[in-house]
Protein backbone atom coordinates (compact mmCIF):
# COMPACT_ATOMS: atom_id res chain seq x y z
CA UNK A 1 128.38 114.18 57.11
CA UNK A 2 126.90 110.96 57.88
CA UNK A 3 125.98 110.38 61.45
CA UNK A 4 129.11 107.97 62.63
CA UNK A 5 131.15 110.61 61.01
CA UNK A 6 133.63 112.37 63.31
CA UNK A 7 133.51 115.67 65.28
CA UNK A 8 135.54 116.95 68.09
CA UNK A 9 132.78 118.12 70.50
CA UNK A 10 132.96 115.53 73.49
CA UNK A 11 129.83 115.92 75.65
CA UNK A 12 129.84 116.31 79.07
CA UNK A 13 128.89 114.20 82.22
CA UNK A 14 128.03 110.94 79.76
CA UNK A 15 126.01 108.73 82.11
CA UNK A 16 126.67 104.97 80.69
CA UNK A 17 124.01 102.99 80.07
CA UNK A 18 123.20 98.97 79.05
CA UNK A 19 120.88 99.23 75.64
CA UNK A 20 118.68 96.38 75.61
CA UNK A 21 119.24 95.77 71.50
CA UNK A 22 117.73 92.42 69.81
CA UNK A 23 118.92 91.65 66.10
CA UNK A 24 117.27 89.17 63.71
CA UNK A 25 120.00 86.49 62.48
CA UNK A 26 117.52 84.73 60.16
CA UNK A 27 118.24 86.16 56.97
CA UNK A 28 122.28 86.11 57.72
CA UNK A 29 124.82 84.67 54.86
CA UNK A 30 127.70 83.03 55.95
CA UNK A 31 130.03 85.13 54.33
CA UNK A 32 128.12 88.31 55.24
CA UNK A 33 131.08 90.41 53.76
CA UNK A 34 129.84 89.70 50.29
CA UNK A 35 132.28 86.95 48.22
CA UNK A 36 134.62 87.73 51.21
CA UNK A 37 135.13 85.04 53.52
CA UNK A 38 138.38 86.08 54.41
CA UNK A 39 137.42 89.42 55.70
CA UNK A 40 134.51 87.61 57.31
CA UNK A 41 136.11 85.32 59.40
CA UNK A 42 138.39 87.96 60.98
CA UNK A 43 135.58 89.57 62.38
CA UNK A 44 134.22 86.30 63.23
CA UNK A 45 136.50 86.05 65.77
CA UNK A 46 135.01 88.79 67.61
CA UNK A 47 132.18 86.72 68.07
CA UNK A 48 133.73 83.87 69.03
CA UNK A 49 135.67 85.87 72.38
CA UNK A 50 133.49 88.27 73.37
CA UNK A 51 130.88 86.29 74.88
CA UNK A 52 133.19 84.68 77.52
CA UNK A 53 135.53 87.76 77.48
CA UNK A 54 133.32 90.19 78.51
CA UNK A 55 131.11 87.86 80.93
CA UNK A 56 134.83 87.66 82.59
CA UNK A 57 135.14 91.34 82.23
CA UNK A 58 131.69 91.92 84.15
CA UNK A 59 132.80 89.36 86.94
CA UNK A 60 135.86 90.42 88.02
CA UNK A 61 134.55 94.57 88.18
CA UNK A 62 131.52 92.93 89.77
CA UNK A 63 134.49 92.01 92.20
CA UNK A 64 135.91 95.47 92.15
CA UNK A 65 133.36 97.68 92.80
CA UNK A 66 133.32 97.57 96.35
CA UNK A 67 136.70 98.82 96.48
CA UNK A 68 136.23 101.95 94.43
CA UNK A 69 136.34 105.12 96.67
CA UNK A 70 135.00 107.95 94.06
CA UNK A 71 131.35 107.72 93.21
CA UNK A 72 131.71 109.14 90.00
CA UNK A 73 134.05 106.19 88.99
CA UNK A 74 131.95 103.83 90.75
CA UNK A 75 128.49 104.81 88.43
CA UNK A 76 130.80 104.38 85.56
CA UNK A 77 132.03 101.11 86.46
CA UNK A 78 128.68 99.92 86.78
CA UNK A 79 127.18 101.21 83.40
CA UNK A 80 130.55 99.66 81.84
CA UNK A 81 129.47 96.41 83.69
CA UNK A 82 125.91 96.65 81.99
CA UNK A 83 126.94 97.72 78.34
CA UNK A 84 129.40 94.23 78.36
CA UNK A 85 126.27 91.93 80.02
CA UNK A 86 124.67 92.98 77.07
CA UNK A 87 127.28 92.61 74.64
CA UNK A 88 128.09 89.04 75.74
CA UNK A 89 124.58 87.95 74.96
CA UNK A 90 124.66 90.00 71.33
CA UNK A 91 127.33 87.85 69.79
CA UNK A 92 126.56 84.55 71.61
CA UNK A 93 123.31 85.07 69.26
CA UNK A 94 125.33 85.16 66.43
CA UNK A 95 127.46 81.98 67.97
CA UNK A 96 123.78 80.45 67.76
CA UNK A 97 123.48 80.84 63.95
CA UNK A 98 126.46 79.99 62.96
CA UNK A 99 126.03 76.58 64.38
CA UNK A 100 122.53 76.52 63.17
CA UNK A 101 124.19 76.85 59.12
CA UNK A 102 126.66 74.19 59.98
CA UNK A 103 129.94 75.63 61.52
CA UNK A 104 130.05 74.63 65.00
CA UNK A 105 132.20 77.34 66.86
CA UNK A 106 131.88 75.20 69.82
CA UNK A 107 135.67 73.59 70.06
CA UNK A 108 137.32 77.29 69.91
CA UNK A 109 134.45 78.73 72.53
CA UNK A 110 135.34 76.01 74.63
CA UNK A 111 138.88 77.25 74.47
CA UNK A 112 138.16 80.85 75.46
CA UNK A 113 135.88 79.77 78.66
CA UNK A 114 139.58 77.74 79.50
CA UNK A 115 141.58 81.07 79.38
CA UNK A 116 138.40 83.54 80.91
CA UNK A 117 137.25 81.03 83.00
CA UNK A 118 140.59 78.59 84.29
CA UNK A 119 143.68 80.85 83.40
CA UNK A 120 142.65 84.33 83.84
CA UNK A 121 139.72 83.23 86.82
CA UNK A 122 140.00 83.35 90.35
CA UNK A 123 142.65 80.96 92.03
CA UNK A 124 141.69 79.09 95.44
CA UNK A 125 144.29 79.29 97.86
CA UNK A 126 145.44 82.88 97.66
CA UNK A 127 144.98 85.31 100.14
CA UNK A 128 146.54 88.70 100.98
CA UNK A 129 149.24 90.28 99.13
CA UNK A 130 148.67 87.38 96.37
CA UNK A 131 145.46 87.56 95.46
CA UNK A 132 145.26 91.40 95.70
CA UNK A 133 148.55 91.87 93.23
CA UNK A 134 146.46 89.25 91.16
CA UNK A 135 143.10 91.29 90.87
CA UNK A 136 144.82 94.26 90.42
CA UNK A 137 146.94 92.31 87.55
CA UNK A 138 143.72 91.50 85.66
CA UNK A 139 142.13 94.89 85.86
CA UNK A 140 145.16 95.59 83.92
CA UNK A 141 144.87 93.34 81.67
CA UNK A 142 141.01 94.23 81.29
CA UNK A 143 142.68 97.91 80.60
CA UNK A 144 144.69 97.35 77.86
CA UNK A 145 142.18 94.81 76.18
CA UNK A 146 139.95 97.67 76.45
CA UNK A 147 142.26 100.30 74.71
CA UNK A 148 142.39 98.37 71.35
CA UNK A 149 138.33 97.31 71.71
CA UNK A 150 138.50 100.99 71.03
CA UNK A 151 140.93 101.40 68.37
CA UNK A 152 138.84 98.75 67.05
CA UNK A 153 135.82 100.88 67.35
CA UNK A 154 136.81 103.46 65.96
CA UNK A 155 138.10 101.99 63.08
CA UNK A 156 134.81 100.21 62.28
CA UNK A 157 132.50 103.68 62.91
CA UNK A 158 134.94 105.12 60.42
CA UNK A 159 135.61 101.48 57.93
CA UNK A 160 133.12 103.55 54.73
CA UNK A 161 134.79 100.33 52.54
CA UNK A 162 132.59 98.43 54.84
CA UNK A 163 129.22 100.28 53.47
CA UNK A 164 130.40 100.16 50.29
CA UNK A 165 130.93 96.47 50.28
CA UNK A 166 127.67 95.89 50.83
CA UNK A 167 128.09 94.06 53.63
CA UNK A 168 124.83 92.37 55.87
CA UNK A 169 123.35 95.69 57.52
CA UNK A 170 122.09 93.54 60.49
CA UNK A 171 125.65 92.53 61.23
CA UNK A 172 126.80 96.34 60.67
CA UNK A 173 124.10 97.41 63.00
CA UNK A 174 125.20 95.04 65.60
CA UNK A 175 128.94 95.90 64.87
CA UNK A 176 129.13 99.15 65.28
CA UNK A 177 126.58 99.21 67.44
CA UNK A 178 129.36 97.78 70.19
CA UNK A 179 131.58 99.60 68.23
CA UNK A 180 130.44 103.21 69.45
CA UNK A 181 129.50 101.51 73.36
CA UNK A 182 133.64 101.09 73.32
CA UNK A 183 134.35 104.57 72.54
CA UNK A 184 131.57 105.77 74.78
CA UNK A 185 133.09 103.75 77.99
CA UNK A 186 136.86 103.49 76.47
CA UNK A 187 138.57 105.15 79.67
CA UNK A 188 136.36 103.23 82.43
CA UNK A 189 138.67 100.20 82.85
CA UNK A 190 141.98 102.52 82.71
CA UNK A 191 140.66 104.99 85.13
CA UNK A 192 139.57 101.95 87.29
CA UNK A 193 143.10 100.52 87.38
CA UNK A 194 144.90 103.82 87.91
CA UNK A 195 142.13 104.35 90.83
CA UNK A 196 143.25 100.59 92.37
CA UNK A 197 146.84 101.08 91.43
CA UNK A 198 148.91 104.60 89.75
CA UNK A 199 152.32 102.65 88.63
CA UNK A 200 153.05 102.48 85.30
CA UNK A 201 155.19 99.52 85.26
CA UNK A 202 151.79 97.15 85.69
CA UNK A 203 149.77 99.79 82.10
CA UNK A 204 153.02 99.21 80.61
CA UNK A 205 153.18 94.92 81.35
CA UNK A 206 149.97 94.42 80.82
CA UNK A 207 149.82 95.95 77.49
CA UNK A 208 153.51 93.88 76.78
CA UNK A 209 151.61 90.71 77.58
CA UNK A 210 148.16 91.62 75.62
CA UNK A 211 149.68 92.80 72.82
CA UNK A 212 151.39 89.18 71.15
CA UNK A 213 148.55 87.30 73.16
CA UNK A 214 145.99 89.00 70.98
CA UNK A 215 147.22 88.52 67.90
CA UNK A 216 148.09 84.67 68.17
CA UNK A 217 144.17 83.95 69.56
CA UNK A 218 143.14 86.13 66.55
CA UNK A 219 144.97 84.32 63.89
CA UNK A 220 144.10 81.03 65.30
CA UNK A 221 140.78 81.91 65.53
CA UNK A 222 140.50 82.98 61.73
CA UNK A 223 142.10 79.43 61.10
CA UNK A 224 139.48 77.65 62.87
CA UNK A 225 136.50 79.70 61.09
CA UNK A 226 137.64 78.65 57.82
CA UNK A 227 138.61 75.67 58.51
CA UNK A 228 134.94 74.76 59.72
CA UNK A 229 133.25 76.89 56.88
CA UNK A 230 130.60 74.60 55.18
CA UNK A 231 130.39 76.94 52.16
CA UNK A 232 134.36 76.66 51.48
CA UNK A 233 135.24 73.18 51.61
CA UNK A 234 133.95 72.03 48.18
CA UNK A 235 135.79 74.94 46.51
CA UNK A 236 138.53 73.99 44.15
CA UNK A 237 142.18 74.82 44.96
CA UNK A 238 142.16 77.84 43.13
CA UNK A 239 139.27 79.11 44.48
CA UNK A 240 140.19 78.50 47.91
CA UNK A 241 143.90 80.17 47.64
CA UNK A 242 142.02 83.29 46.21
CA UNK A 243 139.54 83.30 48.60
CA UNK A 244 141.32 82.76 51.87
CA UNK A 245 145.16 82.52 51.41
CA UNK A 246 147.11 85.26 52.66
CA UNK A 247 147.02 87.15 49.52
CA UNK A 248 143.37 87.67 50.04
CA UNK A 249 144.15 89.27 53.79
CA UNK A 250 146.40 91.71 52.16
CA UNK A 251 143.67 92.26 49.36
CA UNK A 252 141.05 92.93 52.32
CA UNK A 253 143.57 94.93 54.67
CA UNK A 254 143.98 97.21 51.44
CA UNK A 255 140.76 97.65 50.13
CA UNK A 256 139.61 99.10 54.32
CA UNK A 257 138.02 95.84 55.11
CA UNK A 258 140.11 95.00 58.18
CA UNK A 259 142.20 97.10 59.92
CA UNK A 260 146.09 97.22 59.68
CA UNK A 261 148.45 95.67 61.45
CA UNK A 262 150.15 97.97 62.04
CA UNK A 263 147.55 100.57 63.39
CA UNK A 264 146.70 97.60 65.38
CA UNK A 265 150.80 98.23 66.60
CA UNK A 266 150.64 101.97 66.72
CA UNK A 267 147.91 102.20 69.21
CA UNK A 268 149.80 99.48 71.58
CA UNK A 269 152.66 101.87 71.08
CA UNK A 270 150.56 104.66 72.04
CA UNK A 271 149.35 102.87 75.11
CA UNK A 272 152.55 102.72 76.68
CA UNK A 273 153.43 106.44 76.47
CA UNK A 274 153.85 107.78 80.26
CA UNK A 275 151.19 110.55 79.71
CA UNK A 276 148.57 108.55 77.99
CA UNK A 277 144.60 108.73 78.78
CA UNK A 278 142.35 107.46 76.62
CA UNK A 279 140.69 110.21 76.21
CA UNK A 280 142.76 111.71 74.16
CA UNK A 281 141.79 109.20 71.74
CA UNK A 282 138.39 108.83 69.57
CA UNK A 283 135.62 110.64 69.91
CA UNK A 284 132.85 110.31 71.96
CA UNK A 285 130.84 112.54 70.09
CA UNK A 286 131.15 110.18 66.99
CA UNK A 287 129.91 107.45 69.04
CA UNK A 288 126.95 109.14 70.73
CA UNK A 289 125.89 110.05 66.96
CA UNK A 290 125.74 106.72 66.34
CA UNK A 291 124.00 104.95 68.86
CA UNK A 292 121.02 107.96 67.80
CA UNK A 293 120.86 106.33 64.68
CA UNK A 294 121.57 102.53 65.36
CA UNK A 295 118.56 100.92 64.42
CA UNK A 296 118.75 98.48 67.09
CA UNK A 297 119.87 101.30 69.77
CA UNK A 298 116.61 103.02 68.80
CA UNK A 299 114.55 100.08 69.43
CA UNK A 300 115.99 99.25 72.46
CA UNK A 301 115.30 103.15 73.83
C-alpha cells in the first residue's frame, strides 16, 4: 500500500497547521499531463481560482473568528485560515509560469478577483440584520465550496491513472499536496457555519447555488486555457479536435484523468442529506499519510 493509499483509522485531536512548501516551476511543460492538454487545462483551472478564492476564504473567517464561542472550533478556524494563505500563494506561482511560457491567465484572474472581490465581498451600506444574514450567507457558501475541494481531494490522492500517466511530479507534489490539506480541514468551514447558524435551509441553498455556479466557471475556464495555449494554436484541425474536442474529455474522464461528472453530482447530492457531516466522508488518515511523504511537506517541516 502506497502511502496516499486509504485506511479507516482517523487520528485524534488533529491540530491544523499552514506548511510553508516552495516548488520549482522551471522545468514545467505546458501540457504537464503528457500529450494531454485537455486533461491539463481542467486542472488548470484550479490554478486560475484558487488564488483569489481562498485569499477571500481567509478574509471573510478572518471576519468570523471573533464570533466563534468554542475554542476548539476557534484553533481550527485559524489553522484552516493558514493552510488557504498558503495555498493562495502555491498556485499564484504556477499563474507566474504560465505567463512566463506565453499564456497570460491574466483576463480570467481578473474575472475571479470581480466575483471574490466585488460580488461575493463586503457591501457598504449594510448594517444589522443585512449584513449579518449576508456573512452568514457566505460562510455557507465557503461550506459547500469546501465539501467538493474535498471530493476533489480525495479523488486526486486516490487518481493512480494520474501516476501512471506520467504526469510532471512537481505539479503532483503540489496537487495533492493541497489535495490531502482539504481532507485534513474538510469539516472546518461546515462546523463553522452550523456554529454561526444550525438551519438547514441556508447548507441546503448554498449548495443549490454552488453547485451550477461551479460548473459554468469551470467549463469557461477550460475554454479560456486552451484558447490561450501557445503550444495548440499551430496544430492542424485534426490534431486539435483530437486533442481538445469533447471526445478527448470523455477519453480523459475514462481513462481516471479527471473526475466524473457525475461523482462531481453525487457528492452535491450527498451534501444535502439532513444528517450529513463531513466526516463521514474521506479519510483523514489517507491524508496525514500523505503530507509524511510529500516532498515539499517534508521540506517545509
Amino acid at each position: 500500500m502506497t502511502a496516499y493509499e486509504h485506511d479507516d483509522i482517523a487520528p485524534q485531536n488533529l491540530v491544523l497547521q499552514p506548511r510553508d512548501v516552495h516548488f520549482d516551476w522551471s522545468e514545467l511543460p505546458m501540457h504537464w499531463v503528457p500529450d494531454e492538454p485537455m486533461a491539463t487545462h481542467v486542472m488548470n483551472v484550479l490554478h486560475l481560482l484558487l488564488p483569489e478564492g481562498e485569499r477571500w476564504f481567509v478574509r471573510l473567517f478572518q471576519e468570523v473568528v471573533p464570533r466563534i464561542h468554542d475554542d476548539t472550533l476557534r484553533e481550527q478556524v485559524l489553522g484552516f485560515i493558514g493552510q488557504e494563505a498558503v495555498h493562495a500563494e502555491a498556485h499564484s506561482e504556477v499563474l507566474d509560469h504560465l505567463l512566463a511560457k506565453g499564456l497570460d491567465p491574466r483576463p480570467f484572474t481578473q474575472r475571479a478577483e470581480w466575483i471574490f472581490r466585488r460580488m461575493l465581498g463586503d457591501r457598504e451600506g449594510l448594517s444589522g440584520k443585512a449584513a449579518e444574514q449576508y456573512l452568514l450567507e457566505r460562510v455557507a457558501i465557503v461550506a459547500a465550496i469546501e465539501h467538493f475541494t474535498a471530493h476533489m481531494g480525495h479523488w486526486m490522492l486516490n487518481a493512480k491513472a494520474l501516476d501512471e500517466a506520467g504526469i510532471d511530479p512537481t505539479m503532483l507534489d503540489l496537487l495533492r499536496w493541497h489535495a490531502a490539506e482539504e481532507v485534513e480541514h474538510r469539516a472546518v468551514a461546515y462546523d463553522l457555519a452550523r456554529h454561526l447558524d444550525r438551519r438547514y435551509m441556508r447548507r441546503a441553498r448554498a449548495m443549490i447555488v454552488v453547485a451550477p455556479l461551479m460548473g459554468v466557471i469551470w467549463l469557461r475556464g477550460t475554454r479560456f486555457m486552451i484558447a490561450n495555449d501557445p503550444e495548440l494554436r499551430g496544430l492542424p484541425a485534426p490534431d486539435r479536435k483530437r486533442k481538445i474536442g469533447w471526445r478527448a474529455l470523455r477519453r480523459a474522464g475514462k481513462r481516471g484523468l479527471l473526475p466524473r461528472p457525475r461523482e462531481l453530482g453525487g457528492a452535491a447530492l450527498t451534501y444535502l442529506k439532513p444528517k450529513f457531516h463531513p466526516s463521514q466522508e474521506y479519510s483523514t488518515s489517507q491524508a496525514v499519510a500523505y503530507l509524511a511523504s510529500s516532498q515539499a511537506a517534508r521540506a517545509a517541516h
